[in-house]
N, C-alpha and C. Protein backbone atom coordinates (compact mmCIF):
# COMPACT_ATOMS: atom_id res chain seq x y z
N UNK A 1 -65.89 -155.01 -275.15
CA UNK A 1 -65.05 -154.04 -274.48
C UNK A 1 -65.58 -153.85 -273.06
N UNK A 2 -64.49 -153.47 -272.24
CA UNK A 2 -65.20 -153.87 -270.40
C UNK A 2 -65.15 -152.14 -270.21
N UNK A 3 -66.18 -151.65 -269.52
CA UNK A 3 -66.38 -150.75 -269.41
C UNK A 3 -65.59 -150.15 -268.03
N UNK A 4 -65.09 -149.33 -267.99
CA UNK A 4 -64.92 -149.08 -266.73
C UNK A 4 -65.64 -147.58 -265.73
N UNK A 5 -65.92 -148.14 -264.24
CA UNK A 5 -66.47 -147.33 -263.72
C UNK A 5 -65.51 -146.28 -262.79
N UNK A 6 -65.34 -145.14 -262.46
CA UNK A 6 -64.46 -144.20 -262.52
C UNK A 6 -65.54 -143.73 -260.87
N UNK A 7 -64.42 -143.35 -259.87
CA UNK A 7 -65.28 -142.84 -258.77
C UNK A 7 -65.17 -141.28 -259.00
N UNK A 8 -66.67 -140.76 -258.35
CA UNK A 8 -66.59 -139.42 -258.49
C UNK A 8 -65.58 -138.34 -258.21
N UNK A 9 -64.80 -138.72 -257.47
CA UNK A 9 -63.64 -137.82 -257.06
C UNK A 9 -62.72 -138.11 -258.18
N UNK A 10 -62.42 -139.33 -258.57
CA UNK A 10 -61.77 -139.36 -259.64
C UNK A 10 -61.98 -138.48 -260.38
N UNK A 11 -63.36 -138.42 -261.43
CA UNK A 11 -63.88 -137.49 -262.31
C UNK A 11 -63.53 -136.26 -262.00
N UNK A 12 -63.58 -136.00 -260.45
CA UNK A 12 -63.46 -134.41 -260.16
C UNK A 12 -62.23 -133.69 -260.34
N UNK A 13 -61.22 -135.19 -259.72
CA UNK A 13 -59.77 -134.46 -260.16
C UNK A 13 -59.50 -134.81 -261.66
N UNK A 14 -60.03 -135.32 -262.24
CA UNK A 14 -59.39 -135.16 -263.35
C UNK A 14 -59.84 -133.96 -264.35
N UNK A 15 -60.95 -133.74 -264.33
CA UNK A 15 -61.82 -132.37 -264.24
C UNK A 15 -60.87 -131.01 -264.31
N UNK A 16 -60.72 -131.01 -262.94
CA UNK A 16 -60.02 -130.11 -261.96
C UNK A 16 -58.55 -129.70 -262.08
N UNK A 17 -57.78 -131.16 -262.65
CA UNK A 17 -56.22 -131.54 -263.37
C UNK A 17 -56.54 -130.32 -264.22
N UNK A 18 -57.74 -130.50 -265.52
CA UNK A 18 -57.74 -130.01 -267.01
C UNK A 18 -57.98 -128.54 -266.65
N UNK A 19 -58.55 -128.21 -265.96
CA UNK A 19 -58.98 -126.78 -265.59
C UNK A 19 -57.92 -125.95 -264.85
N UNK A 20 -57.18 -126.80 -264.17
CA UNK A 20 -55.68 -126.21 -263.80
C UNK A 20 -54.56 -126.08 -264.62
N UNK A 21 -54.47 -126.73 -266.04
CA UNK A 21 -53.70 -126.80 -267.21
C UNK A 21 -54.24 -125.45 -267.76
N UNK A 22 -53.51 -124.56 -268.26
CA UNK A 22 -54.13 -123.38 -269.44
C UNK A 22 -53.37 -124.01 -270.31
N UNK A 23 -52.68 -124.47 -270.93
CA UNK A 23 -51.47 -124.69 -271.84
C UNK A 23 -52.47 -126.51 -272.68
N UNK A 24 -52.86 -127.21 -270.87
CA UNK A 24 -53.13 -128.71 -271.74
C UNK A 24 -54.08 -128.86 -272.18
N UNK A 25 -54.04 -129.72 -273.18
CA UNK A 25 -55.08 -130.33 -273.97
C UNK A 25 -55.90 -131.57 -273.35
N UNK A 26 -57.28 -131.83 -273.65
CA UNK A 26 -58.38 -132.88 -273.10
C UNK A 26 -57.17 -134.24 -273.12
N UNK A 27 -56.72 -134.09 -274.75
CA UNK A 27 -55.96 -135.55 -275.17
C UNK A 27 -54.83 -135.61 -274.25
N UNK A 28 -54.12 -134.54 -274.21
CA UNK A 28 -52.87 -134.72 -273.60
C UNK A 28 -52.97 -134.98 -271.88
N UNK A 29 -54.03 -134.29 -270.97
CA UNK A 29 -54.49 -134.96 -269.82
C UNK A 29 -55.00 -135.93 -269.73
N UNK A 30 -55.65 -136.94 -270.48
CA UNK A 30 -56.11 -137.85 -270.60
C UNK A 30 -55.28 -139.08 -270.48
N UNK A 31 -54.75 -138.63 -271.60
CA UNK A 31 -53.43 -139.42 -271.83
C UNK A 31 -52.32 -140.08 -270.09
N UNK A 32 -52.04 -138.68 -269.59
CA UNK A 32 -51.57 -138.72 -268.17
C UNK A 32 -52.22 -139.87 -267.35
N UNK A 33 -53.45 -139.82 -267.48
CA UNK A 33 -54.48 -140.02 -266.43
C UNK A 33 -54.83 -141.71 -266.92
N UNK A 34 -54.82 -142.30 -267.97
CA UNK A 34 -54.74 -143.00 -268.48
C UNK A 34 -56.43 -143.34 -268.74
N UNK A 35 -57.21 -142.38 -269.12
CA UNK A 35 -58.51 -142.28 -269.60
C UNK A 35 -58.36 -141.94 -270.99
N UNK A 36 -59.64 -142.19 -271.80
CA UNK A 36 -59.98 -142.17 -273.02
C UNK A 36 -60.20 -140.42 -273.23
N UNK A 37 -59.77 -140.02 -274.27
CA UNK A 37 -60.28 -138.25 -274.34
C UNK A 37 -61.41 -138.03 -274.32
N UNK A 38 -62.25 -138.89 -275.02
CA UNK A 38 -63.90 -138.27 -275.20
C UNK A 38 -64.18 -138.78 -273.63
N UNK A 39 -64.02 -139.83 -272.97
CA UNK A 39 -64.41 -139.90 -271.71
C UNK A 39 -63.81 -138.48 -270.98
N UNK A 40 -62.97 -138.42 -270.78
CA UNK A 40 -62.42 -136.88 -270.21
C UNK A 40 -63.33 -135.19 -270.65
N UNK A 41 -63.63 -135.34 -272.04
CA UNK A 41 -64.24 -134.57 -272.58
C UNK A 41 -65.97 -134.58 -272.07
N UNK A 42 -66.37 -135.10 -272.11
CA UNK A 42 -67.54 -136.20 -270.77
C UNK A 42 -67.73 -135.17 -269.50
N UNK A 43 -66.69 -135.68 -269.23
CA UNK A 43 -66.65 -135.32 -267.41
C UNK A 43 -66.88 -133.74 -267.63
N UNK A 44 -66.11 -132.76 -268.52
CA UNK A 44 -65.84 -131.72 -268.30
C UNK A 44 -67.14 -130.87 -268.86
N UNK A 45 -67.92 -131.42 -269.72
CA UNK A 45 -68.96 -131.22 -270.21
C UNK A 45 -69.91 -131.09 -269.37
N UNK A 46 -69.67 -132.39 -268.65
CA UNK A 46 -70.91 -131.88 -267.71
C UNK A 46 -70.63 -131.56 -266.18
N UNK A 47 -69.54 -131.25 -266.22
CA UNK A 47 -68.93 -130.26 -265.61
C UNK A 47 -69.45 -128.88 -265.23
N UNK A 48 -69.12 -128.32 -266.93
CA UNK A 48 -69.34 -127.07 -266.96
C UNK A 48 -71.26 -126.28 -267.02
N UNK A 49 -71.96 -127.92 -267.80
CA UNK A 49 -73.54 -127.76 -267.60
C UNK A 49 -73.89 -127.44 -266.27
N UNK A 50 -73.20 -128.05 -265.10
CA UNK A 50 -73.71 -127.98 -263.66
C UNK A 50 -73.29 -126.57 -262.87
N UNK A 51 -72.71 -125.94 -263.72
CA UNK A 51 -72.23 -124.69 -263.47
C UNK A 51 -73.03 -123.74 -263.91
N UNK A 52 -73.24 -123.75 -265.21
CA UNK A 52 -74.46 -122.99 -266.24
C UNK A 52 -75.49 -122.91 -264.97
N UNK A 53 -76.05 -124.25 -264.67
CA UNK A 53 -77.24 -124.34 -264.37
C UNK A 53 -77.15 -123.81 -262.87
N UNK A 54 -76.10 -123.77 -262.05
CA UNK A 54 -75.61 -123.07 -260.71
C UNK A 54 -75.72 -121.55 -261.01
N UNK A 55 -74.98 -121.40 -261.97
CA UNK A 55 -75.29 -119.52 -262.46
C UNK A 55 -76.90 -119.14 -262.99
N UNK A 56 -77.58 -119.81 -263.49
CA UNK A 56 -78.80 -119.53 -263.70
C UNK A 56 -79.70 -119.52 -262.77
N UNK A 57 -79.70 -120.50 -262.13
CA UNK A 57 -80.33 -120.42 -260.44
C UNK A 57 -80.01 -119.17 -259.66
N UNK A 58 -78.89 -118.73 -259.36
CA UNK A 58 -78.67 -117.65 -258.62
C UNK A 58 -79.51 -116.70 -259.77
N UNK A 59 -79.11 -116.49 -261.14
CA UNK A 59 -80.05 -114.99 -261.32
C UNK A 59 -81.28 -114.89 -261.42
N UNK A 60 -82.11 -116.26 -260.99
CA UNK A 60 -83.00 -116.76 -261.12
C UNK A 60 -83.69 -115.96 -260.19
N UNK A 61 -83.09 -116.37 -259.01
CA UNK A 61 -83.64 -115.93 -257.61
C UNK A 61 -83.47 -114.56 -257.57
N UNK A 62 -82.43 -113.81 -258.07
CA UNK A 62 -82.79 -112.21 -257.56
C UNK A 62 -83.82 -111.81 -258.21
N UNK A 63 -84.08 -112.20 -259.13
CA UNK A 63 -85.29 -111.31 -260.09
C UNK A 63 -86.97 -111.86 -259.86
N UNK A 64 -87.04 -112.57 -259.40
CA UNK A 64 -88.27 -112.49 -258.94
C UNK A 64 -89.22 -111.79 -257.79
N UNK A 65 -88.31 -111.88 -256.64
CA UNK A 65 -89.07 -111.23 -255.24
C UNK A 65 -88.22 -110.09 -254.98
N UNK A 66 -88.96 -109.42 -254.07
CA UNK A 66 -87.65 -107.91 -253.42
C UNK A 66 -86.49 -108.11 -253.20
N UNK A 67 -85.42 -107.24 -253.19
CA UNK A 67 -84.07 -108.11 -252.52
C UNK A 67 -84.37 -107.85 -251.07
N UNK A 68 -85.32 -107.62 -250.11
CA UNK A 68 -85.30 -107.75 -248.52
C UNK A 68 -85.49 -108.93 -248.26
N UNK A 69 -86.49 -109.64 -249.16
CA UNK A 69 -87.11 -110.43 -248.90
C UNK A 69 -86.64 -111.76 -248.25
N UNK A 70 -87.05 -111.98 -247.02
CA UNK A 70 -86.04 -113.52 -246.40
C UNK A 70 -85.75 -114.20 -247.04
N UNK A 71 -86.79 -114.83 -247.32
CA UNK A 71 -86.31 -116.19 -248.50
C UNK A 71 -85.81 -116.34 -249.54
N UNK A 72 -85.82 -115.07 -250.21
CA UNK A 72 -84.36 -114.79 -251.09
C UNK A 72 -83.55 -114.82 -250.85
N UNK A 73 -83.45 -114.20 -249.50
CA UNK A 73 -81.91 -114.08 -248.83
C UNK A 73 -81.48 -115.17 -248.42
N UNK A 74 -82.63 -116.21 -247.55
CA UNK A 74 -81.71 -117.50 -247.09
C UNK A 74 -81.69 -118.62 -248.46
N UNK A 75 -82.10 -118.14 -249.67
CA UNK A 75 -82.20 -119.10 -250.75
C UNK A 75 -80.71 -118.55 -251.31
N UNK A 76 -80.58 -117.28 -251.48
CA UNK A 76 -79.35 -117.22 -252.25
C UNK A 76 -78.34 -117.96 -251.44
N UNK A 77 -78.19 -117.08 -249.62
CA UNK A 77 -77.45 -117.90 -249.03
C UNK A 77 -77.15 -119.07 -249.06
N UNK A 78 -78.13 -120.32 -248.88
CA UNK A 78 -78.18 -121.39 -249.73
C UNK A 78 -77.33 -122.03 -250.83
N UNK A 79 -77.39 -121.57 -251.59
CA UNK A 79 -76.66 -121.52 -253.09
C UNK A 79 -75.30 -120.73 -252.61
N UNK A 80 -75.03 -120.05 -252.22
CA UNK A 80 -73.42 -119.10 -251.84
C UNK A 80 -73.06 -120.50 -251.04
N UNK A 81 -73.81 -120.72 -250.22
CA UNK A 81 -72.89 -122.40 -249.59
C UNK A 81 -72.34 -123.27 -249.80
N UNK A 82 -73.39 -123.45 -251.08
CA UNK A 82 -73.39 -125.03 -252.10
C UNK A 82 -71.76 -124.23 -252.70
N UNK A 83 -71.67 -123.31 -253.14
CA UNK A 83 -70.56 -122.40 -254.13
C UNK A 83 -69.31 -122.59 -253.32
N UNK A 84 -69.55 -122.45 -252.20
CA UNK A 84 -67.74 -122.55 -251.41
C UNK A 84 -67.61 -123.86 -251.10
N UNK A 85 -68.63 -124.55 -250.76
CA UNK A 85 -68.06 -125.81 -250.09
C UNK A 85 -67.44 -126.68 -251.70
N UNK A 86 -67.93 -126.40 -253.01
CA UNK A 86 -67.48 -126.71 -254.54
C UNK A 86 -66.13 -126.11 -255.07
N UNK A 87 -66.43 -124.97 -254.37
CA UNK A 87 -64.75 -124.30 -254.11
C UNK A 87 -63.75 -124.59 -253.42
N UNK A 88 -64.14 -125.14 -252.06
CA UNK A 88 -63.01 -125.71 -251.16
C UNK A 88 -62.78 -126.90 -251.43
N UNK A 89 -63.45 -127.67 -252.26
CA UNK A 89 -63.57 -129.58 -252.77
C UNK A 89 -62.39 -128.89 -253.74
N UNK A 90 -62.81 -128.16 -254.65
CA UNK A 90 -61.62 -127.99 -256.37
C UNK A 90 -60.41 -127.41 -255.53
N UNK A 91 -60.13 -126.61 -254.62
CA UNK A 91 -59.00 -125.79 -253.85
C UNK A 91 -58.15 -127.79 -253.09
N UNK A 92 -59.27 -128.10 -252.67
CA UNK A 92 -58.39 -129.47 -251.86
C UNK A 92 -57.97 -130.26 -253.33
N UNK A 93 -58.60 -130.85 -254.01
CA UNK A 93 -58.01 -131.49 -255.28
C UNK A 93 -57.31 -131.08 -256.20
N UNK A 94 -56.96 -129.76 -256.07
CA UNK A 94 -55.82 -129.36 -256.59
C UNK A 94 -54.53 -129.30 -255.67
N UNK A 95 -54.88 -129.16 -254.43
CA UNK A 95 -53.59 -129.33 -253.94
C UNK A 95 -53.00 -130.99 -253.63
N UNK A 96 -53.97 -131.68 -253.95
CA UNK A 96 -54.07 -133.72 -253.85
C UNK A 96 -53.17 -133.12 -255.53
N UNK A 97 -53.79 -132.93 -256.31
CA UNK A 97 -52.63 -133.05 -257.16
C UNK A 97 -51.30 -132.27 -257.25
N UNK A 98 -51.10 -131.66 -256.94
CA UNK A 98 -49.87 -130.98 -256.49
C UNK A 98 -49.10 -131.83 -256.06
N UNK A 99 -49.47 -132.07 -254.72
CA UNK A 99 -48.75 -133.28 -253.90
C UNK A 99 -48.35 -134.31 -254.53
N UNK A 100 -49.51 -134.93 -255.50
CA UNK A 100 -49.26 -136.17 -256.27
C UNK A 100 -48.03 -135.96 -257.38
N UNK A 101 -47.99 -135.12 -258.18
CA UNK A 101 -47.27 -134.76 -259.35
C UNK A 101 -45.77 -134.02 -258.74
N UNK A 102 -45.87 -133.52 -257.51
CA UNK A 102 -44.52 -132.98 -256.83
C UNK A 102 -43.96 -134.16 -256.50
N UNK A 103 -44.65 -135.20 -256.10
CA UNK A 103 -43.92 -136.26 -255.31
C UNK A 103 -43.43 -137.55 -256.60
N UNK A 104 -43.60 -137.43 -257.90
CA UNK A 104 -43.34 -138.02 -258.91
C UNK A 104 -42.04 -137.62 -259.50
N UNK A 105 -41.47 -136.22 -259.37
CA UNK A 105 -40.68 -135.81 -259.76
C UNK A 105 -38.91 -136.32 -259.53
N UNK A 106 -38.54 -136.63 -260.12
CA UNK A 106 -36.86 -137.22 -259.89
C UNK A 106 -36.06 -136.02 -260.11
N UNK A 107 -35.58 -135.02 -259.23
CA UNK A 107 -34.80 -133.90 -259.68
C UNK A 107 -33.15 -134.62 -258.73
């Protein structure tokens, strides 16, 4: 069986597709996308680990030093950065799919 390699943006929108569905299922986006479900199930998995581990870091950092303290402050800041610029990537690939799935439509 030939394996196939999937580019990261790929992964992201397809990710990003499933997380914009409340209604769809792993199988039934998958399906769309023409990926395997457990591969889809994959992506989103560790997806959501890199998130865990994004939320644990931040409460990581308040509880150790003062909250005056600089380097808390430019560490959280830090991390609030990493958070929007991950926000404005999922905000742009959802509107790449928008575009994509509006422009498929035969009305």
């Amino acid at each position: 069986m030939v394996m196939k390699v999937y580019s990261p943006e790929f992964k992201a929108d397809a990710v990003a597709l499933y997380l914009a569905e409340p209604g769809g299922t792993i199988r039934s986006v998958a399906d769309d996308l023409g990926v395997n479900h457990e591969t889809l199930r994959n992506w989103i998995s560790a997806h959501r680990a890199r998130q865990r581990e994004g939320a644990e870091s931040v409460r990581a950092v308040g509880s150790g030093a003062p909250v005056g303290s600089d380097t808390v402050l430019e560490q959280e800041n830090k991390q609030l950065r990493a958070r929007i610029r991950e926000l404005e990537l999922e905000r742009d690939i959802l509107r790449r799919a928008a575009k994509y799935f509006a422009g498929e439509t035969n009305w």
